[in-house]
N, C-alpha and C. Protein backbone atom coordinates (compact mmCIF):
# COMPACT_ATOMS: atom_id res chain seq x y z
N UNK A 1 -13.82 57.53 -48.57
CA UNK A 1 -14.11 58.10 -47.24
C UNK A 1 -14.69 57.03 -46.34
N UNK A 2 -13.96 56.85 -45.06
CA UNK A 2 -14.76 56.00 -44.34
C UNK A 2 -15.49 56.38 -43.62
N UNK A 3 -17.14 55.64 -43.40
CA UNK A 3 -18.42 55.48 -43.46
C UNK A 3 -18.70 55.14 -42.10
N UNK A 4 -19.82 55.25 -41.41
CA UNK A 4 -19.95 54.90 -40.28
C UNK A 4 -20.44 53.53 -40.13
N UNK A 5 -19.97 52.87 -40.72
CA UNK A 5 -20.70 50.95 -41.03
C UNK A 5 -19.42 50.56 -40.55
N UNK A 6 -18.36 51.47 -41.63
CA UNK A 6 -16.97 50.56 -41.73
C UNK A 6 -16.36 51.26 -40.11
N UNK A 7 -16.60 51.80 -39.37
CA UNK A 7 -16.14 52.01 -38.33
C UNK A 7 -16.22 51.08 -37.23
N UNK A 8 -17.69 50.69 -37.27
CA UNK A 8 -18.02 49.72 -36.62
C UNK A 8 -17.17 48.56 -36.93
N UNK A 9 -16.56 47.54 -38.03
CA UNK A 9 -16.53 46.49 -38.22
C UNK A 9 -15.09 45.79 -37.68
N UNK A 10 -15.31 45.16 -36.24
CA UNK A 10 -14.08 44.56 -35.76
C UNK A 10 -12.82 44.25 -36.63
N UNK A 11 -12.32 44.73 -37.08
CA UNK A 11 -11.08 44.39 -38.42
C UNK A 11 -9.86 43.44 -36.79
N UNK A 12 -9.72 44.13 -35.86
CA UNK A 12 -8.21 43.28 -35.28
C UNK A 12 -9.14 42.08 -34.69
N UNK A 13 -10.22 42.31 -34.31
CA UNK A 13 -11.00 40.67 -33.39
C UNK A 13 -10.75 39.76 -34.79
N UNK A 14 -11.51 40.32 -35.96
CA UNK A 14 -11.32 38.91 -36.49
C UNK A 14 -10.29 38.51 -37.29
N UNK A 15 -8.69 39.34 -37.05
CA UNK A 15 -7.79 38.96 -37.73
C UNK A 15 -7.24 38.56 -36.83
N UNK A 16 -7.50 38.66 -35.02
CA UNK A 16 -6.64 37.52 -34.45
C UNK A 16 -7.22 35.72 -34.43
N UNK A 17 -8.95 36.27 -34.75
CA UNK A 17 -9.57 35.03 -34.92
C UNK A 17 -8.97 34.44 -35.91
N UNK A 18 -9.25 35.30 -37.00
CA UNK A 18 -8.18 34.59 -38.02
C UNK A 18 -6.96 33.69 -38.20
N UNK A 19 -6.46 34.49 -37.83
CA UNK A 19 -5.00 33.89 -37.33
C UNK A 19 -4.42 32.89 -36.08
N UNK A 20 -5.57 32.50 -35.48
CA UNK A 20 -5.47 31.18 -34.87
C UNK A 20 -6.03 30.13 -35.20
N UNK A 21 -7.00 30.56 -36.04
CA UNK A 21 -7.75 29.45 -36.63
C UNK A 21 -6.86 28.91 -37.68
N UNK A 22 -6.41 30.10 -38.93
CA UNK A 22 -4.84 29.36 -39.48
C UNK A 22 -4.18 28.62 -38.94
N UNK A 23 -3.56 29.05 -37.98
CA UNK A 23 -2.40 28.73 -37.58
C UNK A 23 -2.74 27.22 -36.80
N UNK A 24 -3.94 27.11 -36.66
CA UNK A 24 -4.24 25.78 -36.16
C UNK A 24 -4.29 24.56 -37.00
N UNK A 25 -4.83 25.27 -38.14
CA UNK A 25 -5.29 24.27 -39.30
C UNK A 25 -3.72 23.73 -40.27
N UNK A 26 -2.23 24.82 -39.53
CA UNK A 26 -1.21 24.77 -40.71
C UNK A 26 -1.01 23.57 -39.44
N UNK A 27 -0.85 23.60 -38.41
CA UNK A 27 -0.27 22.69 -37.50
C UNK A 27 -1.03 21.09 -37.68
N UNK A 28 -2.59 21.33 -37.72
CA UNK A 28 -2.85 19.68 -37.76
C UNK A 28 -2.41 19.51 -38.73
N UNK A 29 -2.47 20.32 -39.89
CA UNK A 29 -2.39 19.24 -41.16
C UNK A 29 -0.70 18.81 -41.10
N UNK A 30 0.43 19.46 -40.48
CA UNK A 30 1.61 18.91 -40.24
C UNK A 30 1.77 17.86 -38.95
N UNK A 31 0.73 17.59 -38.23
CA UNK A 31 0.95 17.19 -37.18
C UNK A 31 -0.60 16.83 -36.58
N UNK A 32 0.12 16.33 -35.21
CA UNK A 32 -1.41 16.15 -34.04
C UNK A 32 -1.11 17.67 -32.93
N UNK A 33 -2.66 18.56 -32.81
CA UNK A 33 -2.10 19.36 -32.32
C UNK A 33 -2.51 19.41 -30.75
N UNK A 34 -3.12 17.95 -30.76
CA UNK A 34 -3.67 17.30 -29.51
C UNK A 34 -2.04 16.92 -28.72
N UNK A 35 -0.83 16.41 -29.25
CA UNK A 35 -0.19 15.65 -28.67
C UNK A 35 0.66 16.73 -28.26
N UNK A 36 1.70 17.09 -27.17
CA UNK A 36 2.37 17.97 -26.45
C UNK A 36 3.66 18.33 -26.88
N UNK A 37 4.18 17.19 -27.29
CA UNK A 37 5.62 17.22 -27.49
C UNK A 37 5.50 18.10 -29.06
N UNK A 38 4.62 17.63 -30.16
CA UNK A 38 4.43 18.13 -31.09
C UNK A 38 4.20 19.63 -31.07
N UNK A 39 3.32 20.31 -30.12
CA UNK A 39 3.00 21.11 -29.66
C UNK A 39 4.08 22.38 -29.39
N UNK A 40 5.05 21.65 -28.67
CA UNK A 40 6.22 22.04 -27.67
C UNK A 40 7.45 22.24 -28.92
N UNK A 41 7.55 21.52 -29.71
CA UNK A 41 8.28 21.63 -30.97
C UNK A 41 8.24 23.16 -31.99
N UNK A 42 6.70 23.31 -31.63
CA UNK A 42 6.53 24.58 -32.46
C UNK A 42 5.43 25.98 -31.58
N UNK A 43 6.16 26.34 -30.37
CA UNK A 43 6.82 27.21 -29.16
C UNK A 43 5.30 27.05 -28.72
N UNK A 44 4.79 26.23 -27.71
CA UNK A 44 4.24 26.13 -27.12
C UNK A 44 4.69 26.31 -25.36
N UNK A 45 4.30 26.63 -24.46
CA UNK A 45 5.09 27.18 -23.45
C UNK A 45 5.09 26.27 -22.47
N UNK A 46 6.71 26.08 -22.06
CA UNK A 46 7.29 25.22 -21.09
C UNK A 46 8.23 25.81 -20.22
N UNK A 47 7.66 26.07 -18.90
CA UNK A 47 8.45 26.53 -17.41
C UNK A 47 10.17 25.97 -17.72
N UNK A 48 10.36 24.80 -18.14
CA UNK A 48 11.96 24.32 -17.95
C UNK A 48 12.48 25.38 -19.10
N UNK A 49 12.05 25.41 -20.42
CA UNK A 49 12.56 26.23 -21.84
C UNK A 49 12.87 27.66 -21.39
N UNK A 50 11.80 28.05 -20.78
CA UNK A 50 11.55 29.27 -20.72
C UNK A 50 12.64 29.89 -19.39
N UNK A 51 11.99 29.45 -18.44
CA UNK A 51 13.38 30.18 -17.31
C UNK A 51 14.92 29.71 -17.59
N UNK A 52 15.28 28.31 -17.46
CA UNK A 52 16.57 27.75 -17.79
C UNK A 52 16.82 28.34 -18.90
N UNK A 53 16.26 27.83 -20.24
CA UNK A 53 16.81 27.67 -21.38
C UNK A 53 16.55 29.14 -22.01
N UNK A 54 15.89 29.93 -21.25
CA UNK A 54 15.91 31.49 -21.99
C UNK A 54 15.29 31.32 -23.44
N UNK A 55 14.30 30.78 -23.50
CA UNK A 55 13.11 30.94 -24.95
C UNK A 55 12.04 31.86 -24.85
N UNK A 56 12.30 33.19 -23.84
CA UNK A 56 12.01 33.95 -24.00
C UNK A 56 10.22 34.18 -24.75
N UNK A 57 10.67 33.70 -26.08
CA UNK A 57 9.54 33.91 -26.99
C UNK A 57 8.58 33.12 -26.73
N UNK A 58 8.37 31.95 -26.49
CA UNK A 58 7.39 31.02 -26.20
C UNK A 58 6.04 31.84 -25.34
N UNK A 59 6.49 32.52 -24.61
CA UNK A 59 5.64 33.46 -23.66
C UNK A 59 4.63 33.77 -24.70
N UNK A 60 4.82 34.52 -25.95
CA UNK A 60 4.14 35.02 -26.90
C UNK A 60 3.75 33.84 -28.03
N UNK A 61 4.51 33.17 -28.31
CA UNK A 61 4.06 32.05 -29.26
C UNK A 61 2.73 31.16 -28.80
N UNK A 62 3.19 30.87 -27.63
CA UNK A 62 1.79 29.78 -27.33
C UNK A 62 0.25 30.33 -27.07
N UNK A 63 0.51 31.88 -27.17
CA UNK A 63 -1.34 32.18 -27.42
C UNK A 63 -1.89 31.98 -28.50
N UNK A 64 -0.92 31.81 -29.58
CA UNK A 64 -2.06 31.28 -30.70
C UNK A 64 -1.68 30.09 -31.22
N UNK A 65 -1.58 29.36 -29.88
CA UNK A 65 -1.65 27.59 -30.51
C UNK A 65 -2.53 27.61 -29.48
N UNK A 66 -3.48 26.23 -30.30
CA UNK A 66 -4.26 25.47 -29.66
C UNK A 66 -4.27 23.72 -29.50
N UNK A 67 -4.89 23.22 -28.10
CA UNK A 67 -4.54 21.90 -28.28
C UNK A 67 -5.89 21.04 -28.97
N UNK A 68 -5.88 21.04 -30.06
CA UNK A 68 -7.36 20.61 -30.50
C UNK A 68 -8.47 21.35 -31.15
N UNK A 69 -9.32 21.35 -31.92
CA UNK A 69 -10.59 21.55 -32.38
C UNK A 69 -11.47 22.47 -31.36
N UNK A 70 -11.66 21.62 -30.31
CA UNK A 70 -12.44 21.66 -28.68
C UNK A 70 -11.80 23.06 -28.78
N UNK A 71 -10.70 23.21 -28.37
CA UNK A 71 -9.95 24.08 -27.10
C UNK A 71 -10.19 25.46 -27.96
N UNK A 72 -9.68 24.71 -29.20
CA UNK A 72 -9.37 26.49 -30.24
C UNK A 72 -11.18 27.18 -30.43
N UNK A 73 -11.89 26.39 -30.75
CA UNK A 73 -13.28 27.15 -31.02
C UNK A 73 -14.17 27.82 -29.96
N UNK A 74 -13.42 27.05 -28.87
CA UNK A 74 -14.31 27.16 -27.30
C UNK A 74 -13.50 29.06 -26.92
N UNK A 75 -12.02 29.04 -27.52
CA UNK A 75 -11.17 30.46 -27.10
C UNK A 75 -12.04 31.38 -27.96
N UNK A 76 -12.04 30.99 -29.47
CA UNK A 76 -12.41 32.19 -30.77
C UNK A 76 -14.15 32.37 -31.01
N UNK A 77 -15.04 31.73 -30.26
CA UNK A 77 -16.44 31.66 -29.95
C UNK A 77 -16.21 32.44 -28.91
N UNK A 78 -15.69 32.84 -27.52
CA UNK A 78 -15.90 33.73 -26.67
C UNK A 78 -15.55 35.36 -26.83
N UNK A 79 -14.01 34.75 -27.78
CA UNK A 79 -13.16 36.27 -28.64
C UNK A 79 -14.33 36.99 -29.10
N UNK A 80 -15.19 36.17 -30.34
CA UNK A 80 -15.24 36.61 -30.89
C UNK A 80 -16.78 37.76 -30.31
N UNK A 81 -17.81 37.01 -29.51
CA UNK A 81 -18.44 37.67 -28.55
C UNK A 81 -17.98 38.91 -27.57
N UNK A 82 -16.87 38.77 -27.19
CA UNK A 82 -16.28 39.65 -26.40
C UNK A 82 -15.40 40.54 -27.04
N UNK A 83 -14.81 40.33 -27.86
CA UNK A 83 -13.62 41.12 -28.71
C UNK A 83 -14.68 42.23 -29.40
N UNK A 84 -15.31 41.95 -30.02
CA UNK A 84 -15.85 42.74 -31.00
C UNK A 84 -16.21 43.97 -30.56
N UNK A 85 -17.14 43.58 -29.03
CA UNK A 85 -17.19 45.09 -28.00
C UNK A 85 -16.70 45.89 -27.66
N UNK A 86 -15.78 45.42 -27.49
CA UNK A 86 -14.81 46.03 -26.45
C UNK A 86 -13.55 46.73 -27.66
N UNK A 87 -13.73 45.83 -28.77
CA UNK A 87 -12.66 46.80 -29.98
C UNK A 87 -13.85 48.37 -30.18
N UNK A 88 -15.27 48.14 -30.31
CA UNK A 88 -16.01 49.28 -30.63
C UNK A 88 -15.97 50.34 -29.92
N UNK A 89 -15.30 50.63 -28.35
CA UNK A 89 -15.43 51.16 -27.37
C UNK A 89 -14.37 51.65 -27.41
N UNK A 90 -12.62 51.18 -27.57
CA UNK A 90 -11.61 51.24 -26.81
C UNK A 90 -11.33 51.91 -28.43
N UNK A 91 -11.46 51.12 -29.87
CA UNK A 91 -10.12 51.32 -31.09
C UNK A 91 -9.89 50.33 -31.52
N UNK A 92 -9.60 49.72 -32.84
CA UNK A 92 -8.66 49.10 -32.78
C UNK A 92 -7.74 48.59 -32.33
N UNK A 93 -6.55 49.85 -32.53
CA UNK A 93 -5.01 49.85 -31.58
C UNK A 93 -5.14 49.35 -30.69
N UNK A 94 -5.67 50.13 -30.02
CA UNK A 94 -6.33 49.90 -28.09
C UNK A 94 -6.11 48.69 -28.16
N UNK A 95 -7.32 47.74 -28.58
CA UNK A 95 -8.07 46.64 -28.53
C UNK A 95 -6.81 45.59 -28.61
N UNK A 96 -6.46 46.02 -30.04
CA UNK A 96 -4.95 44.61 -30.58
C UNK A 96 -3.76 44.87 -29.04
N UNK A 97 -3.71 46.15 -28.60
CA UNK A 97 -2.74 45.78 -27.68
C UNK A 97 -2.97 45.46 -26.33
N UNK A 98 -4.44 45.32 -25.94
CA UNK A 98 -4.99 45.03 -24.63
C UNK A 98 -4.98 43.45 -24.86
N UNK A 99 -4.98 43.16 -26.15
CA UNK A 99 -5.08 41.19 -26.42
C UNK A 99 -3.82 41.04 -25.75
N UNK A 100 -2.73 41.47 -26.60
CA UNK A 100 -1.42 41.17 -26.64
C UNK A 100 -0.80 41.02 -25.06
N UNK A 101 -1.13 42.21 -24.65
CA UNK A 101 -0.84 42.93 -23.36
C UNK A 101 -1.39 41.38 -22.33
N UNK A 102 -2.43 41.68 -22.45
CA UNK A 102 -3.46 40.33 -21.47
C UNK A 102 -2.92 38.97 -21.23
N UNK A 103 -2.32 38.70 -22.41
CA UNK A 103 -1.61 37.35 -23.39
C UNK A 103 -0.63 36.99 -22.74
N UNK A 104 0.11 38.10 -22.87
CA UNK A 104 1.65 38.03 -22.10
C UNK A 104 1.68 38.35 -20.62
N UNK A 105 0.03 39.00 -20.26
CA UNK A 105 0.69 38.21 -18.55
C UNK A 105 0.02 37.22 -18.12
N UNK A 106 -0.98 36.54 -18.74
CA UNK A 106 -0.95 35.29 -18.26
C UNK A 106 -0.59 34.38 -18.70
N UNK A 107 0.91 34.46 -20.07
CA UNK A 107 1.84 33.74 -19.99
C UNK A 107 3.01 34.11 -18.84
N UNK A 108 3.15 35.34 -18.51
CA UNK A 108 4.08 36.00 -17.26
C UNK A 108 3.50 35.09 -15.93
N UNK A 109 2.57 35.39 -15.44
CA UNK A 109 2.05 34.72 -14.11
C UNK A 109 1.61 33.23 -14.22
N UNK A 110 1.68 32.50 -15.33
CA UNK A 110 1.51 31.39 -15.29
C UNK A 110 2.58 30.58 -15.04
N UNK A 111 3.73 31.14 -14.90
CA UNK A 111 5.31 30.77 -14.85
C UNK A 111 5.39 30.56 -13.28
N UNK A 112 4.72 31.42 -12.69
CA UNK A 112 4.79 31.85 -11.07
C UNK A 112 3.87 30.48 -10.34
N UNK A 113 3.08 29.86 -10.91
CA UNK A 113 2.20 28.85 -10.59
C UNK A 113 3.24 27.59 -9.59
N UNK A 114 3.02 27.47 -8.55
CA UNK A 114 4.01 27.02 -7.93
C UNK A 114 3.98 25.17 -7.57
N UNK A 115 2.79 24.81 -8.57
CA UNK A 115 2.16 23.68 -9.36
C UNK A 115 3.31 23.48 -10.29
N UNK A 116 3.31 24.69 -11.13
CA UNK A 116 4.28 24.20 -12.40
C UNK A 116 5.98 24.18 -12.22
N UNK A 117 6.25 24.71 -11.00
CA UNK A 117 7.85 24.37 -10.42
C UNK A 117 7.54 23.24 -10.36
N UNK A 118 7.28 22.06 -9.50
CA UNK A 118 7.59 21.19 -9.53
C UNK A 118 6.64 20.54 -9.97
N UNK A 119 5.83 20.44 -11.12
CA UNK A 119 5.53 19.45 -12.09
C UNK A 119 5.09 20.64 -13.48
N UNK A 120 5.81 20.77 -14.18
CA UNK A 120 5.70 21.63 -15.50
C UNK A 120 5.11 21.12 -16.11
N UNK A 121 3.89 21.27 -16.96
CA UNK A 121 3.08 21.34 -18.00
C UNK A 121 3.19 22.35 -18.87
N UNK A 122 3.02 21.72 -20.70
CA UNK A 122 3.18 21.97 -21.62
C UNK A 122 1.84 22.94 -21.75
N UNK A 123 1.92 24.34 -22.12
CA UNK A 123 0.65 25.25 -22.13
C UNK A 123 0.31 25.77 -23.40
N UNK A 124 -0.94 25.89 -23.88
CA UNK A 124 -0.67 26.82 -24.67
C UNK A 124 -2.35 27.16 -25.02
N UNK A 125 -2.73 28.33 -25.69
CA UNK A 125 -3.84 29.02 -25.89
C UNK A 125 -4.03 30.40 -25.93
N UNK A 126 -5.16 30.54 -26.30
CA UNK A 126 -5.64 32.39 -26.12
C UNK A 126 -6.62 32.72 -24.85
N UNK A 127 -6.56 31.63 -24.17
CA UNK A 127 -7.37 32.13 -22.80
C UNK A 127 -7.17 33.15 -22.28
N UNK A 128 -5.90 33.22 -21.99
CA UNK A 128 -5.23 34.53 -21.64
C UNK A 128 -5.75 36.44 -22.29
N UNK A 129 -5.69 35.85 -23.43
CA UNK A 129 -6.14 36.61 -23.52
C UNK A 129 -7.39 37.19 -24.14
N UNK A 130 -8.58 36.02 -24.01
CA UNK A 130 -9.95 36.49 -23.92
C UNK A 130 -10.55 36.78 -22.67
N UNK A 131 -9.44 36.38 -21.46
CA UNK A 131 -9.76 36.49 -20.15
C UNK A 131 -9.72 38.18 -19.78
N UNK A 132 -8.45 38.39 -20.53
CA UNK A 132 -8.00 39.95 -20.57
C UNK A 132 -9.19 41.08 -21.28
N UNK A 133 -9.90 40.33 -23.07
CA UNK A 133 -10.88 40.93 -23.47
C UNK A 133 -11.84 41.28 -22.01
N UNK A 134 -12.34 40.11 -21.55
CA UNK A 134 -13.66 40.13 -20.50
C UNK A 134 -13.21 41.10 -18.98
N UNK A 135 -11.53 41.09 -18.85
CA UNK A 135 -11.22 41.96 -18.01
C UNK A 135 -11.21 43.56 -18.46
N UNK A 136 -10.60 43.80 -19.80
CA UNK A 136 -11.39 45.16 -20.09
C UNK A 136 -12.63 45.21 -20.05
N UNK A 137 -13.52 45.06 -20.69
CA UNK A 137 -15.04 45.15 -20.93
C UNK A 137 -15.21 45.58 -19.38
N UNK A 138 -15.08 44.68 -18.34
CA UNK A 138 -15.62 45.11 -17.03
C UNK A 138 -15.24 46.44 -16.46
N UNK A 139 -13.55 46.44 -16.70
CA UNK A 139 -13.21 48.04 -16.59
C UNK A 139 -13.95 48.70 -17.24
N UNK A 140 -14.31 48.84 -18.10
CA UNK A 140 -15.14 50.00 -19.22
C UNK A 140 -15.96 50.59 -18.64
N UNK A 141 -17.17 48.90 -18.26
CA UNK A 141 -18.41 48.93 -17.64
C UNK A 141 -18.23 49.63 -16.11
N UNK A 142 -17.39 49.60 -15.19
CA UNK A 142 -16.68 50.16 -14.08
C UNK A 142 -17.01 51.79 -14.51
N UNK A 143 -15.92 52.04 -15.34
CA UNK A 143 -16.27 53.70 -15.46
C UNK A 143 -17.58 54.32 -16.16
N UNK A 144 -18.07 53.24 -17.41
CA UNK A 144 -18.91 54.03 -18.01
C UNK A 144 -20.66 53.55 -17.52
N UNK A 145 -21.19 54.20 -16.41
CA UNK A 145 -22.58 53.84 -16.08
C UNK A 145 -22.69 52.40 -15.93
N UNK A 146 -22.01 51.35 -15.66
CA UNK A 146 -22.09 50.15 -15.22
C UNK A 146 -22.40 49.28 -16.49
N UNK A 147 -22.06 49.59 -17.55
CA UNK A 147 -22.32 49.02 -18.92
C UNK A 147 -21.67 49.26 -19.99
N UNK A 148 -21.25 48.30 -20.87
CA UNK A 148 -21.01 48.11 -22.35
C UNK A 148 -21.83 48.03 -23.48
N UNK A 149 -22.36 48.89 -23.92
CA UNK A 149 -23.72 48.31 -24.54
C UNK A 149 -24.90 47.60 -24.01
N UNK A 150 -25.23 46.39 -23.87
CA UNK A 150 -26.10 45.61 -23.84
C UNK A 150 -25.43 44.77 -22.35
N UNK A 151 -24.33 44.59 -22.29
CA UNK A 151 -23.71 43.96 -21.08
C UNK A 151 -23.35 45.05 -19.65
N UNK A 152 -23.61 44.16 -18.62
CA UNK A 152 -23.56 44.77 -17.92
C UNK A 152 -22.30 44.52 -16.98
N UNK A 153 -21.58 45.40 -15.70
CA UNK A 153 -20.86 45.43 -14.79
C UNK A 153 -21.33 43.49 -14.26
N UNK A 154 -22.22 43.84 -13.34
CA UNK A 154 -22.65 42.41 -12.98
C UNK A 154 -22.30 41.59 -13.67
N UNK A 155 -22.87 41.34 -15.28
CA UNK A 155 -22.97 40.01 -15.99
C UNK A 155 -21.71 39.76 -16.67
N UNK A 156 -20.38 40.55 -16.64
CA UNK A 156 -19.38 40.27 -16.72
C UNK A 156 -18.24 39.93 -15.71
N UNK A 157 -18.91 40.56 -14.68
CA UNK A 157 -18.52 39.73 -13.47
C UNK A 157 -19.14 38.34 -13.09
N UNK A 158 -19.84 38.08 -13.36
CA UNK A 158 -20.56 36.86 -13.34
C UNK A 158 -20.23 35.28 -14.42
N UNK A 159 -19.38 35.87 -15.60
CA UNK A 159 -19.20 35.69 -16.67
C UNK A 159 -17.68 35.03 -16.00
N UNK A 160 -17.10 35.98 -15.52
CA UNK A 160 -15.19 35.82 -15.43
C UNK A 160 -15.28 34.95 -14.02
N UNK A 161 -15.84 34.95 -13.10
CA UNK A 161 -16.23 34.06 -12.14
C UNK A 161 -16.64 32.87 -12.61
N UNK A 162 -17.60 32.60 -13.41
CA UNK A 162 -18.21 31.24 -13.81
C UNK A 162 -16.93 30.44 -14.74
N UNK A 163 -16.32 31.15 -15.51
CA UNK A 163 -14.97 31.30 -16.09
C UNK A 163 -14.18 30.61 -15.38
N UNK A 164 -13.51 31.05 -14.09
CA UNK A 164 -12.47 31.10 -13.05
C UNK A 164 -13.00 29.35 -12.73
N UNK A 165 -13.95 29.23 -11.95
CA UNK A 165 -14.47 28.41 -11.74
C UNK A 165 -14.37 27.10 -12.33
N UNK A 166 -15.00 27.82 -13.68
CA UNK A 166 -14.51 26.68 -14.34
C UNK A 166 -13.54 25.72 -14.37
N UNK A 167 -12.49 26.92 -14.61
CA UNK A 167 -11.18 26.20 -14.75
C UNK A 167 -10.39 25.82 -13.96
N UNK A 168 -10.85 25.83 -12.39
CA UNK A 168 -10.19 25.28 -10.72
C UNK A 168 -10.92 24.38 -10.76
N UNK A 169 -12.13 23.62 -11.48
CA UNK A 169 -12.84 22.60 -11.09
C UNK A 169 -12.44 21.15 -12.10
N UNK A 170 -11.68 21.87 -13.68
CA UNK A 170 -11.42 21.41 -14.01
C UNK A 170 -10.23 20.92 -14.50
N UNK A 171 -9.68 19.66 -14.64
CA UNK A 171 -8.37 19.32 -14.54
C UNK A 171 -7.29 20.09 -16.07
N UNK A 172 -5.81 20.43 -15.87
CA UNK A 172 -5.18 20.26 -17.14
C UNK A 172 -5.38 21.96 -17.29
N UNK A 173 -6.00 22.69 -16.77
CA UNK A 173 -6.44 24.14 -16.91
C UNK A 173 -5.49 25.10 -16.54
N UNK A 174 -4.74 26.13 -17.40
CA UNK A 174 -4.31 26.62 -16.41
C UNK A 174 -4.45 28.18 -16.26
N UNK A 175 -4.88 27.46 -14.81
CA UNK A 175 -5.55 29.35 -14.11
C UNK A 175 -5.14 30.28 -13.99
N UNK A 176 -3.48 29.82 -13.49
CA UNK A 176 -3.14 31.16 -13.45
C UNK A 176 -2.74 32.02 -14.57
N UNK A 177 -2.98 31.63 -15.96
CA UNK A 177 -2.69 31.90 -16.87
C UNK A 177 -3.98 33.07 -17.42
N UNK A 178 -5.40 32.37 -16.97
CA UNK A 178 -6.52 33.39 -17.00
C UNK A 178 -6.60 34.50 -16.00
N UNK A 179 -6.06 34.19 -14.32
CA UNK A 179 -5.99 35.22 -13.97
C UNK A 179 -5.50 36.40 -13.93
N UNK A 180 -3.95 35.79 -14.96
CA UNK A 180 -3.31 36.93 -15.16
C UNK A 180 -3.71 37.90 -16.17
N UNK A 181 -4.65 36.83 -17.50
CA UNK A 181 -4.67 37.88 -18.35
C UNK A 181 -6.16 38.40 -17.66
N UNK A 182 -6.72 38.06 -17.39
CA UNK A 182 -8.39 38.69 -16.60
C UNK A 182 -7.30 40.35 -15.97
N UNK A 183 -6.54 40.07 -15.22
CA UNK A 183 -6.12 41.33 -14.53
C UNK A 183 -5.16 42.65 -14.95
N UNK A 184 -4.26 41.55 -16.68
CA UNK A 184 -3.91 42.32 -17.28
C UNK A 184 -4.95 43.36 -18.20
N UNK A 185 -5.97 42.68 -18.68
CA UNK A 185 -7.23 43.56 -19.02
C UNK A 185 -7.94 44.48 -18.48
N UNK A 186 -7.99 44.14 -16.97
CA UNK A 186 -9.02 45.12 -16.48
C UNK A 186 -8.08 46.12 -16.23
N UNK A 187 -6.50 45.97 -15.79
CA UNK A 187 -6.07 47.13 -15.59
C UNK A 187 -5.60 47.94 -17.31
N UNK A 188 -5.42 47.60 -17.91
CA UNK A 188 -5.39 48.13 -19.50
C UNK A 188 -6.43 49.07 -19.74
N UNK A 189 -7.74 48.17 -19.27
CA UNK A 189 -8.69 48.58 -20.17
C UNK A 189 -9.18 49.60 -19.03
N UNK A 190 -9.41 49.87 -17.78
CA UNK A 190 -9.01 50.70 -17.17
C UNK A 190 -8.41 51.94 -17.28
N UNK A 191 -7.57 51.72 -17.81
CA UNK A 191 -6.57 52.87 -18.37
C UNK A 191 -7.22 53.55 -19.63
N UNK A 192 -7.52 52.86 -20.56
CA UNK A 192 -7.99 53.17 -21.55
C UNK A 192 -9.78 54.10 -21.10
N UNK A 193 -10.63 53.31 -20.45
CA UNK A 193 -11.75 53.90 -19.77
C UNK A 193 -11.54 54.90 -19.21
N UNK A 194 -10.62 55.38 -18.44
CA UNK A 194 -10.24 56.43 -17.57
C UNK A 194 -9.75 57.77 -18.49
N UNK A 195 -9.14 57.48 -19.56
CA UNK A 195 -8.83 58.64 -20.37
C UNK A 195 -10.04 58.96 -20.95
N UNK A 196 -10.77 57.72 -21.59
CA UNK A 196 -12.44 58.18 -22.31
C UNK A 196 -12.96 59.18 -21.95
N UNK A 197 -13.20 58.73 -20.42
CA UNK A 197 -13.77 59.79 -19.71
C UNK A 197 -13.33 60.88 -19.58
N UNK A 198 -12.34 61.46 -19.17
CA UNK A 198 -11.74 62.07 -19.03
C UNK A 198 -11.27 63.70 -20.16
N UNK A 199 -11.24 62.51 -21.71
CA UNK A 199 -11.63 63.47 -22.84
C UNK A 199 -12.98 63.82 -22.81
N UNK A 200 -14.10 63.06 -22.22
CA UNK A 200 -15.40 62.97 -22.52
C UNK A 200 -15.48 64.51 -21.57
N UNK A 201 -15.19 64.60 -20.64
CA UNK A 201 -15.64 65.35 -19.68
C UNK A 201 -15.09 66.96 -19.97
N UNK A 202 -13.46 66.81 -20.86
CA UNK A 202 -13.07 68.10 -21.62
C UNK A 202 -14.04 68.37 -22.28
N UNK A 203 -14.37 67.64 -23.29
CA UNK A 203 -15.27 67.93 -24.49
C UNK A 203 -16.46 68.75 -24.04
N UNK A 204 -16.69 68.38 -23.06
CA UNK A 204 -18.55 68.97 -22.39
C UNK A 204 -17.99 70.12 -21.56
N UNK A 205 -17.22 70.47 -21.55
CA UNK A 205 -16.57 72.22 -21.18
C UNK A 205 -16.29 72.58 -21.78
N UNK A 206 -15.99 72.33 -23.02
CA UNK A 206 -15.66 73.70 -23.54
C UNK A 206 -16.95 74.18 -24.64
């Protein structure tokens, strides 16, 4: 019988943590996962592949590559802060498909970057979609009393701004890849908040 411990315990946050941290460790040890072309070999996402050449999949492949040590711990240190919440609130299910969901549009709108028409860069990461985690959480916090637990409306807005910021100040970043998943989240998780309530509010009538 499951227990109210085992309800709590993020099972999809840390099997996507999981599974990039693998998937990072199968790549250096075959390779440098610093260098691009190497990268790009095993579906890391490229504007020319992807529209021309119809690789389709790359959209989804390159959220769980990382370029480096740096890049991958800096994504699965924020996941894993942010994921865990926001799986306790939403589900599981929910949760694994608000990643996914998040993932794929700021591999979708990162295509639109009008930077990468005429000079394409090799992309790849889960920004996307920890941007998307921190964009649900805020939806949540939106509907439910201005909070997630311990976090608040504000300090996750404050959070995805300092975020944003970041990554317009700094070179090689790409933004539009967080903004898309930041917006694929909040409207997901949105959705998901809005029914909460919604059952919440049946429940207390009848």
């Amino acid at each position: 019988m499951e227990t109210e411990s085992t309800k709590k315990v993020p099972y999809v946050t840390i099997c996507f943590i999981a599974a990039n941290i693998l998937i990072w460790l199968v790549l250096e040890i075959m390779g440098k996962t610093q260098d691009s072309e190497f990268m790009l070999s095993h579906g890391a996402a490229y504007r020319p592949y992807i529209i021309q050449g119809g690789q389709y999949y790359r959209l989804f492949t390159c959220m769980f590559l990382h370029f480096g040590a740096d890049h991958l711990m800096n994504n699965m240190l924020v996941l894993g802060l942010t994921g865990m919440r926001l799986e306790a609130v939403t589900g599981s299910i929910r949760f694994g498909m608000l990643y996914l969901f998040s993932g794929l549009c700021g591999s979708v709108l990162s295509l639109y970057d009008k930077t990468e028409v005429m000079n394409p860069a090799v992309s790849a990461g889960a920004s996307g979609c920890v941007f998307g985690v921190i964009g649900g959480l805020l939806a949540w916090a939106v509907f439910h009393k201005g909070r997630v637990g311990t976090l608040t409306a504000k300090g996750l807005m404050g959070m995805a701004a300092l975020s944003l910021y970041f990554g317009f100040t700094t070179a090689g970043v790409d933004n539009w890849g967080h903004i898309g998943g930041l917006l694929g989240g909040f409207l997901l998780g949105g959705i998901y908040a809005a029914a909460s309530k919604i059952r919440n509010s049946k429940r207390n009538h009848i």
